[in-house]
C-alpha atoms as a PDB file:
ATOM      1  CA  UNK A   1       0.000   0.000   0.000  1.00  0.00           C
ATOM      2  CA  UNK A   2       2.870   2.410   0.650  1.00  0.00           C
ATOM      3  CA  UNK A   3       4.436   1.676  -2.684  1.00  0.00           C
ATOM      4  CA  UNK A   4       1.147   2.412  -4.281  1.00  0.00           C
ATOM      5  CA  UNK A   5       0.448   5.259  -2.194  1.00  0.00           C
ATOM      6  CA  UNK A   6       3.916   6.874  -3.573  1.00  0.00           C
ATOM      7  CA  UNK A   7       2.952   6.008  -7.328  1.00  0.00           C
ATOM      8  CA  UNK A   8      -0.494   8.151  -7.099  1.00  0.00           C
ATOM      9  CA  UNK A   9       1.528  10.959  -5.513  1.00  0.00           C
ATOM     10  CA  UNK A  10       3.875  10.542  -8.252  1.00  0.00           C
ATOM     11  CA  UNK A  11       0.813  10.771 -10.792  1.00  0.00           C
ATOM     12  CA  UNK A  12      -0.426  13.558  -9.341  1.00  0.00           C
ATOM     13  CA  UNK A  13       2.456  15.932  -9.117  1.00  0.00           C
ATOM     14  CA  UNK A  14       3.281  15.075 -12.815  1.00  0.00           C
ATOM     15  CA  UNK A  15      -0.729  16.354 -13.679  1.00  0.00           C
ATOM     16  CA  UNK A  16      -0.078  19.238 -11.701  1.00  0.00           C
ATOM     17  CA  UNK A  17       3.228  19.863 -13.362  1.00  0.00           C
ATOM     18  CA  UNK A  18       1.816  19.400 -16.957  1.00  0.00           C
ATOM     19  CA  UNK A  19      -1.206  21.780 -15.940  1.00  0.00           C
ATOM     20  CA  UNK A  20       1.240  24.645 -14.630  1.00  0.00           C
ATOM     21  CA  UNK A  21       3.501  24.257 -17.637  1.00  0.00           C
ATOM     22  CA  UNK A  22       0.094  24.593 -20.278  1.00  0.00           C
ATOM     23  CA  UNK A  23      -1.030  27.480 -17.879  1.00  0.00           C
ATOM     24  CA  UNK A  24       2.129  29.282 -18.606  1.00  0.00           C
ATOM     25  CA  UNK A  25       1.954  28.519 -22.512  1.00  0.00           C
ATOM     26  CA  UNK A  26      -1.446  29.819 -22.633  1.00  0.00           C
ATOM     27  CA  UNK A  27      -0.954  32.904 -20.637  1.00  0.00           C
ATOM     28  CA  UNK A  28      -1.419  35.385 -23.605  1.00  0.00           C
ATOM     29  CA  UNK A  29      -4.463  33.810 -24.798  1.00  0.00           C
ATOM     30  CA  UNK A  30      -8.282  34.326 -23.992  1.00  0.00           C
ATOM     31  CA  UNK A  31      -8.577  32.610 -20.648  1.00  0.00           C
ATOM     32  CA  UNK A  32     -12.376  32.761 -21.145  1.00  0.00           C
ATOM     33  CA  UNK A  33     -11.811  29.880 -24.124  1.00  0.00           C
ATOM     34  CA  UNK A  34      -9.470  27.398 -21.936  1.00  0.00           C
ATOM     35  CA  UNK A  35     -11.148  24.460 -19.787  1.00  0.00           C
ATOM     36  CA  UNK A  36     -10.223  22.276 -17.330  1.00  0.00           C
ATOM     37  CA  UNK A  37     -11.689  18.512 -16.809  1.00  0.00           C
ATOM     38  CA  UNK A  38     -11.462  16.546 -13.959  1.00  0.00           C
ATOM     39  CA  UNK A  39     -12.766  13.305 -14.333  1.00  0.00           C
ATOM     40  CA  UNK A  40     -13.517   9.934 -12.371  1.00  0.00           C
ATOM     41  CA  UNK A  41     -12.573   7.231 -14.585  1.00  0.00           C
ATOM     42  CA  UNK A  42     -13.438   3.933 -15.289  1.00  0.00           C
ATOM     43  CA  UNK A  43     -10.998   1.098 -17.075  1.00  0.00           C
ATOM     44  CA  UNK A  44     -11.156  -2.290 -18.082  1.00  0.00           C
ATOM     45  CA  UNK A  45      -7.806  -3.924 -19.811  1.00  0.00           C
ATOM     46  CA  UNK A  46      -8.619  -6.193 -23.024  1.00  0.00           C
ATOM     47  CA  UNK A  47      -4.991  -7.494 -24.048  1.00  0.00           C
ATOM     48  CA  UNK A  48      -4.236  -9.171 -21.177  1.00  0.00           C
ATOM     49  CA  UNK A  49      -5.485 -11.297 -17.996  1.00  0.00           C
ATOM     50  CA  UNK A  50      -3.074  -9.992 -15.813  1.00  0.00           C
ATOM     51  CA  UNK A  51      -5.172  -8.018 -14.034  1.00  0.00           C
ATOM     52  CA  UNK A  52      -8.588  -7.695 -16.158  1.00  0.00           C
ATOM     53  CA  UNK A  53     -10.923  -6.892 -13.652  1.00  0.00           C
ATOM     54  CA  UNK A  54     -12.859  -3.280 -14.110  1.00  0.00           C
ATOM     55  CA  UNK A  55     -11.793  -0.796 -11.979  1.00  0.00           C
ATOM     56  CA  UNK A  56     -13.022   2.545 -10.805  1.00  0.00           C
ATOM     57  CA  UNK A  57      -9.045   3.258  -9.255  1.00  0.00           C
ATOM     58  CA  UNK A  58      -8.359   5.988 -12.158  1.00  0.00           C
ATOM     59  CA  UNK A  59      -9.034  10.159 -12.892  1.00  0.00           C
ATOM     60  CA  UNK A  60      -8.240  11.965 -15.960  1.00  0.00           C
ATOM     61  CA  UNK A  61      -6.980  15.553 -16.229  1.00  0.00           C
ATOM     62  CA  UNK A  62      -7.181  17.971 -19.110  1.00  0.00           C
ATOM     63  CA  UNK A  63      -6.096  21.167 -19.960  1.00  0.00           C
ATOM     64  CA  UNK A  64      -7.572  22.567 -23.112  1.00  0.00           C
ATOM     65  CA  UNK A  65      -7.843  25.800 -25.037  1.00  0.00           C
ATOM     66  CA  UNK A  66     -10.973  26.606 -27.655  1.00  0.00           C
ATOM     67  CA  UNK A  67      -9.800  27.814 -31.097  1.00  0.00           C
ATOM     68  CA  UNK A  68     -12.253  28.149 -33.036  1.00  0.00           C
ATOM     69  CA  UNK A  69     -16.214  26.847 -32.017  1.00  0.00           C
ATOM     70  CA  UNK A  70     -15.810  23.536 -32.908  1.00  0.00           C
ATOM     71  CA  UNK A  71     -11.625  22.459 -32.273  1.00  0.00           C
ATOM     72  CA  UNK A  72      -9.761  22.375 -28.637  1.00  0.00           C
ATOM     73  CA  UNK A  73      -7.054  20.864 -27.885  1.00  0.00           C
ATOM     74  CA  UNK A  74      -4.514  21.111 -24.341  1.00  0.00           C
ATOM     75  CA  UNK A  75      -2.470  18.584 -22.454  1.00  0.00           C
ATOM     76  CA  UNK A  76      -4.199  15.564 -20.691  1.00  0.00           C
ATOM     77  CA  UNK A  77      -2.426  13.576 -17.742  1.00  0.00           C
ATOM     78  CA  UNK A  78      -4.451  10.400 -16.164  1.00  0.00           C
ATOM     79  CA  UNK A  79      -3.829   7.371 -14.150  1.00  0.00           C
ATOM     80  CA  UNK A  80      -5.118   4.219 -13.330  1.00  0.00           C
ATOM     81  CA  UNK A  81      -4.444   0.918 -11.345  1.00  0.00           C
ATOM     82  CA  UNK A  82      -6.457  -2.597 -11.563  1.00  0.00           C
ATOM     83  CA  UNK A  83      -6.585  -5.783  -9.717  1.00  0.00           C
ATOM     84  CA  UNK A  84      -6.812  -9.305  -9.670  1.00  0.00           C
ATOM     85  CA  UNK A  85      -6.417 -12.161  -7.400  1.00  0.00           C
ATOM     86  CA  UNK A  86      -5.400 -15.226  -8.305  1.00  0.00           C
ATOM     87  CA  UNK A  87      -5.944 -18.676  -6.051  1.00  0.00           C
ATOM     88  CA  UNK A  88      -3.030 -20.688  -5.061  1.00  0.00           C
ATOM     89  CA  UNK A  89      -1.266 -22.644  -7.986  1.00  0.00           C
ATOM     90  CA  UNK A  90       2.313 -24.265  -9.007  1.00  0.00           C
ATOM     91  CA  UNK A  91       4.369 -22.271 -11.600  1.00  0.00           C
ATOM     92  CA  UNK A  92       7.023 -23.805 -13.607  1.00  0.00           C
ATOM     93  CA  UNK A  93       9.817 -20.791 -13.516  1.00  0.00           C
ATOM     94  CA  UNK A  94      12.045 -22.754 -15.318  1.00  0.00           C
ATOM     95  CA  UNK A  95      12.882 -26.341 -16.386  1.00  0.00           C
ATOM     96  CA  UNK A  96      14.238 -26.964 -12.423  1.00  0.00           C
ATOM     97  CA  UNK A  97      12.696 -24.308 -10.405  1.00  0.00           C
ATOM     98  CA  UNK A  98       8.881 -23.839  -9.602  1.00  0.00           C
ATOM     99  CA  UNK A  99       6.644 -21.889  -7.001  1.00  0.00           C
ATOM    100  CA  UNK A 100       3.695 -22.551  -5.125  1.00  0.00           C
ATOM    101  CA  UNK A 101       1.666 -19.589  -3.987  1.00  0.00           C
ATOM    102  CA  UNK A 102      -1.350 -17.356  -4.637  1.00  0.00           C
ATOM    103  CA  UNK A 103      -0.949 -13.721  -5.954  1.00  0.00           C
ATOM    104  CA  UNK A 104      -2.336 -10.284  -6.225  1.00  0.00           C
ATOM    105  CA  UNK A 105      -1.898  -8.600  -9.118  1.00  0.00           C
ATOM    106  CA  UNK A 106      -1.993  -4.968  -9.174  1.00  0.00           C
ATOM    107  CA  UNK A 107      -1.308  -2.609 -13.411  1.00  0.00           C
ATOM    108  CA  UNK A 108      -0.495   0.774 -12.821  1.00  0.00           C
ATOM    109  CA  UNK A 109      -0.758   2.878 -15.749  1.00  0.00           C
ATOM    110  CA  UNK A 110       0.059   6.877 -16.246  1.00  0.00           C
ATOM    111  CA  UNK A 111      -0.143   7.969 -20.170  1.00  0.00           C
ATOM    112  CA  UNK A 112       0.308  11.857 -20.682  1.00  0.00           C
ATOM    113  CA  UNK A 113       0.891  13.687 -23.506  1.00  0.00           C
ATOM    114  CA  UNK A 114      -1.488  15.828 -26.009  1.00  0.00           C
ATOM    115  CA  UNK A 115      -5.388  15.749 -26.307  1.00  0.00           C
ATOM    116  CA  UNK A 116      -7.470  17.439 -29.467  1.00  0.00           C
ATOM    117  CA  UNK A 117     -11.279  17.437 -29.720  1.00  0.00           C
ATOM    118  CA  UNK A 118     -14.216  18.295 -32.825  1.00  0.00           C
ATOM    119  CA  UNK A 119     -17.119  19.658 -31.404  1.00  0.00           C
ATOM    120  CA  UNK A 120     -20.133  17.994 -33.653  1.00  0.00           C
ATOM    121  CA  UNK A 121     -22.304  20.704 -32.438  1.00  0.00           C
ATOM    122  CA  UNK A 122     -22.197  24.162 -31.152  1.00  0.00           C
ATOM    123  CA  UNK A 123     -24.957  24.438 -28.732  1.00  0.00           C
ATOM    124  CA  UNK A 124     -24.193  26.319 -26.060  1.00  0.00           C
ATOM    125  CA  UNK A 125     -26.150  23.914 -23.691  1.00  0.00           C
ATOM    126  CA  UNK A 126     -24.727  20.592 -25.001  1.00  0.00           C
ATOM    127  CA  UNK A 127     -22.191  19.558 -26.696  1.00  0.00           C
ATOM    128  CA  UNK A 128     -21.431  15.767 -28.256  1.00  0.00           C
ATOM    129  CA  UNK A 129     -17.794  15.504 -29.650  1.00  0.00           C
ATOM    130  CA  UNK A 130     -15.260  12.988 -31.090  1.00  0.00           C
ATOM    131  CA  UNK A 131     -11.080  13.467 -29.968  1.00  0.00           C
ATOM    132  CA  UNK A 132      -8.100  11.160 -29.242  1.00  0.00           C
ATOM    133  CA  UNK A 133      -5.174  11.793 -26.960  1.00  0.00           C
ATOM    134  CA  UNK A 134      -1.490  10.899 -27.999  1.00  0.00           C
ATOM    135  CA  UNK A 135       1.478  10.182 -26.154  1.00  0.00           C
ATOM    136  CA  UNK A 136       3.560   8.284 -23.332  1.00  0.00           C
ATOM    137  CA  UNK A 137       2.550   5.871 -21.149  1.00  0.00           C
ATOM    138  CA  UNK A 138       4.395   4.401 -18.294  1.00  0.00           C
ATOM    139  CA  UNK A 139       3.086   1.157 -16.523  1.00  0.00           C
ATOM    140  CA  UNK A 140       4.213  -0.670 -13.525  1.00  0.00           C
ATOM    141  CA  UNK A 141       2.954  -4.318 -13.156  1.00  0.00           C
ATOM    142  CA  UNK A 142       3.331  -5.777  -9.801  1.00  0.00           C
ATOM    143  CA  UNK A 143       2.811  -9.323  -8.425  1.00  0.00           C
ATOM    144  CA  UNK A 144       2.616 -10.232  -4.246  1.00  0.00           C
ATOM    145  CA  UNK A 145       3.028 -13.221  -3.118  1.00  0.00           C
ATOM    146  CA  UNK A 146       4.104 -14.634   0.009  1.00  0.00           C
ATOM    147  CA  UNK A 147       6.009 -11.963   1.917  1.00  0.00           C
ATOM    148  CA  UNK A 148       7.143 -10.512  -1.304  1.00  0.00           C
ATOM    149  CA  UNK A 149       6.717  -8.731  -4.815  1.00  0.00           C
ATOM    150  CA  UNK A 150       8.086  -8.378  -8.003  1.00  0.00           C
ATOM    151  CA  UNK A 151       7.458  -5.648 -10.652  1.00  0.00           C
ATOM    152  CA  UNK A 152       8.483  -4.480 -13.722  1.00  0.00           C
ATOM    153  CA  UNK A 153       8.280  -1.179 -15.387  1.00  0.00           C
ATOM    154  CA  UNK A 154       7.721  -0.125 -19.157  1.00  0.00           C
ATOM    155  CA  UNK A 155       7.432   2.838 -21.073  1.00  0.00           C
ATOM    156  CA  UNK A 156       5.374   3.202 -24.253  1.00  0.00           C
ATOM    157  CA  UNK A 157       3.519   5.289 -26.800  1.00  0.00           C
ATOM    158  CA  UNK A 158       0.051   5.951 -26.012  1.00  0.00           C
ATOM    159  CA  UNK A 159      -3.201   6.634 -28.363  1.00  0.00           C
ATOM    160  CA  UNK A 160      -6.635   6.486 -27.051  1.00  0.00           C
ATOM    161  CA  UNK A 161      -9.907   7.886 -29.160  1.00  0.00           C
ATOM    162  CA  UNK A 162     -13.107   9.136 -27.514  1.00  0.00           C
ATOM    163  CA  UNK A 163     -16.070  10.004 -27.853  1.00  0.00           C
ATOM    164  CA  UNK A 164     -18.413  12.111 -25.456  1.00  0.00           C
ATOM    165  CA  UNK A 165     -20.671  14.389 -24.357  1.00  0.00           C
ATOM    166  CA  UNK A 166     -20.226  17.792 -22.573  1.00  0.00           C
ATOM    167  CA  UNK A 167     -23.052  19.305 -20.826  1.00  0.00           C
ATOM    168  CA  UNK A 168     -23.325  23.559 -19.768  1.00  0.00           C
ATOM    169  CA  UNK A 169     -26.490  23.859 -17.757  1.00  0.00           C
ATOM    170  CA  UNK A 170     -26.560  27.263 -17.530  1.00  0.00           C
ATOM    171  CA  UNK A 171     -25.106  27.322 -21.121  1.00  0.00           C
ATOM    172  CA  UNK A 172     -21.852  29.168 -19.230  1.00  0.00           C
ATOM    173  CA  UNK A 173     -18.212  28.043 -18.731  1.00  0.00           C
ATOM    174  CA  UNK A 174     -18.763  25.440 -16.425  1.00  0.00           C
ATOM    175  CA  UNK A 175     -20.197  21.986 -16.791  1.00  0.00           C
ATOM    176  CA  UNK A 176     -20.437  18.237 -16.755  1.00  0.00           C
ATOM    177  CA  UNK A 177     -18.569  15.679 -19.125  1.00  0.00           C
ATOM    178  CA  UNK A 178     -19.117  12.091 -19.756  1.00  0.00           C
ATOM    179  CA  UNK A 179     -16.658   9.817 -22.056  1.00  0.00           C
ATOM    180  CA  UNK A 180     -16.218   6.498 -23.576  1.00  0.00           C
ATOM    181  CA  UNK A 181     -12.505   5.879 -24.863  1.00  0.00           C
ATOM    182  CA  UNK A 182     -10.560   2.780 -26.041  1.00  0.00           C
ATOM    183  CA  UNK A 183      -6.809   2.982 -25.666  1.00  0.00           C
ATOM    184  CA  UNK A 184      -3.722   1.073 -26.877  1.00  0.00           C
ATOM    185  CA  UNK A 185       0.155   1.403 -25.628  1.00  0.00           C
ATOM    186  CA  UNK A 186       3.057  -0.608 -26.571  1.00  0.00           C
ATOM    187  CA  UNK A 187       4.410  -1.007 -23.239  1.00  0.00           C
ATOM    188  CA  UNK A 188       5.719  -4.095 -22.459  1.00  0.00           C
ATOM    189  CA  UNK A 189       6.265  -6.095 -18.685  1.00  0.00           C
ATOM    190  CA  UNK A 190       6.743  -9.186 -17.466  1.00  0.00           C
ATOM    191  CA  UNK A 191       6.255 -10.661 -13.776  1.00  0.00           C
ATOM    192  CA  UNK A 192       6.376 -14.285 -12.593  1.00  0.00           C
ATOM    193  CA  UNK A 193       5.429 -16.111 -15.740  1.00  0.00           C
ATOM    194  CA  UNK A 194       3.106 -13.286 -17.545  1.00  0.00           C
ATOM    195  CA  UNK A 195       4.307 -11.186 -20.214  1.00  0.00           C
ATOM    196  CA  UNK A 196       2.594  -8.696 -21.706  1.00  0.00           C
ATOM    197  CA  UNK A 197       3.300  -7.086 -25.606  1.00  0.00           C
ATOM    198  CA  UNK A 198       0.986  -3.966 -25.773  1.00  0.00           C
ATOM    199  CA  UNK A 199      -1.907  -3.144 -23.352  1.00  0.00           C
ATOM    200  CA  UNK A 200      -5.394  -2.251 -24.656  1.00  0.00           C
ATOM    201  CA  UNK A 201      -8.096  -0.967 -22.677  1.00  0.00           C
ATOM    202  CA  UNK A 202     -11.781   0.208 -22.921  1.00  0.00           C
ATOM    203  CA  UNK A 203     -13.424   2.551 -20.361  1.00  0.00           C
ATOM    204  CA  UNK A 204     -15.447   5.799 -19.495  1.00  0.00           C
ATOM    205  CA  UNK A 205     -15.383   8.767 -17.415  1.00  0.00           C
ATOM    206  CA  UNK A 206     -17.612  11.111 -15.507  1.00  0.00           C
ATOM    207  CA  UNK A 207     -16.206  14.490 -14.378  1.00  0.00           C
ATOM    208  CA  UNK A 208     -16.847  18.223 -14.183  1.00  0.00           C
ATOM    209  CA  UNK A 209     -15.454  21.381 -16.463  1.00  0.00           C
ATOM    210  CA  UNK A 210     -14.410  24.629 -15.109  1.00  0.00           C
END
């Protein structure tokens, strides 16, 4: 728990360091046309049964800037963690060596990088659009057992499309956003006896704009 509790403090210092550094950028520009997102996320991975299980562990942060009525586009930063348990089995390590134990799983994922959205429509009120985010994506995979883990880290390139929905009640600045995404990286880990070439996942979020 400690080791995960430094990883999300980790993630969230590198969202707030992204978010200063696109403040700065955009300090000459209309402030009335930039947004922030904050969302609650949820992910389910679809490459791998490492740790498969859906998972509400994630948020999503974005930083964006309205050019015209219908493009943004800013800096996102998100992260993310699932589970799974698996029941006590043998594993053949190696032609001489095996391992008896259960294990808890536990991917950690942080992509980062650049975000662009159309706006389909320009109603103030509502507004459904289509985007995709591009970038890097580090991931930690971590196996416990017995009194012990082992991990491995990866980095990767990261692309995840979207589509979604944002919502201005009072047809002002701020507002409500839902998403549905699907994203691939081509990270690549390996732990105990379970590599994994590329991670693909599908997922929404729920969140607020200000």
């Amino acid at each position: 728990m400690k080791t995960m509790d430094k990883l999300l403090k980790k993630a969230l210092f590198l969202c707030v360091v992204l978010l200063g550094l696109s403040a700065r950028s955009f300090a000459q520009c209309d402030m009335s046309k930039m947004s922030l997102k904050v969302d609650w996320q949820m992910n389910a991975p679809l490459s791998t049964d490492f740790a498969d299980k859906l998972s509400g562990w994630g948020m999503n942060y974005e930083l964006t800037y309205s050019f015209t009525p219908r493009w943004e586009a800013g800096l996102f930063a998100s992260f993310h963690t699932n589970h799974k348990y698996i029941g006590r089995q043998t594993l053949a390590l190696s032609p001489t060596e095996s391992l008896t134990t259960d294990q808890q799983r536990s991917a950690f994922q942080v992509p980062f990088g650049l975000t662009a959205a159309f706006n389909l429509s320009t109603n103030r009120y509502c507004k459904p659009y289509i985007g995709v985010k591009v970038g890097a994506m580090f991931a930690r995979n971590t196996t416990y057992y017995a009194a012990t883990r082992l991990y491995d880290d990866g980095w990767g390139f990261y692309v995840s499309p979207e589509i979604g929905l944002k919502i201005y009640p009072t047809g002002k600045h701020w507002g409500f956003h839902i998403a549905g995404y699907y994203s691939y990286a081509t990270n690549q880990t390996q732990t105990l006896t379970v590599p994994i070439d590329g991670q693909s996942n599908v997922g929404f979020r729920l969140g607020v704009i200000f």
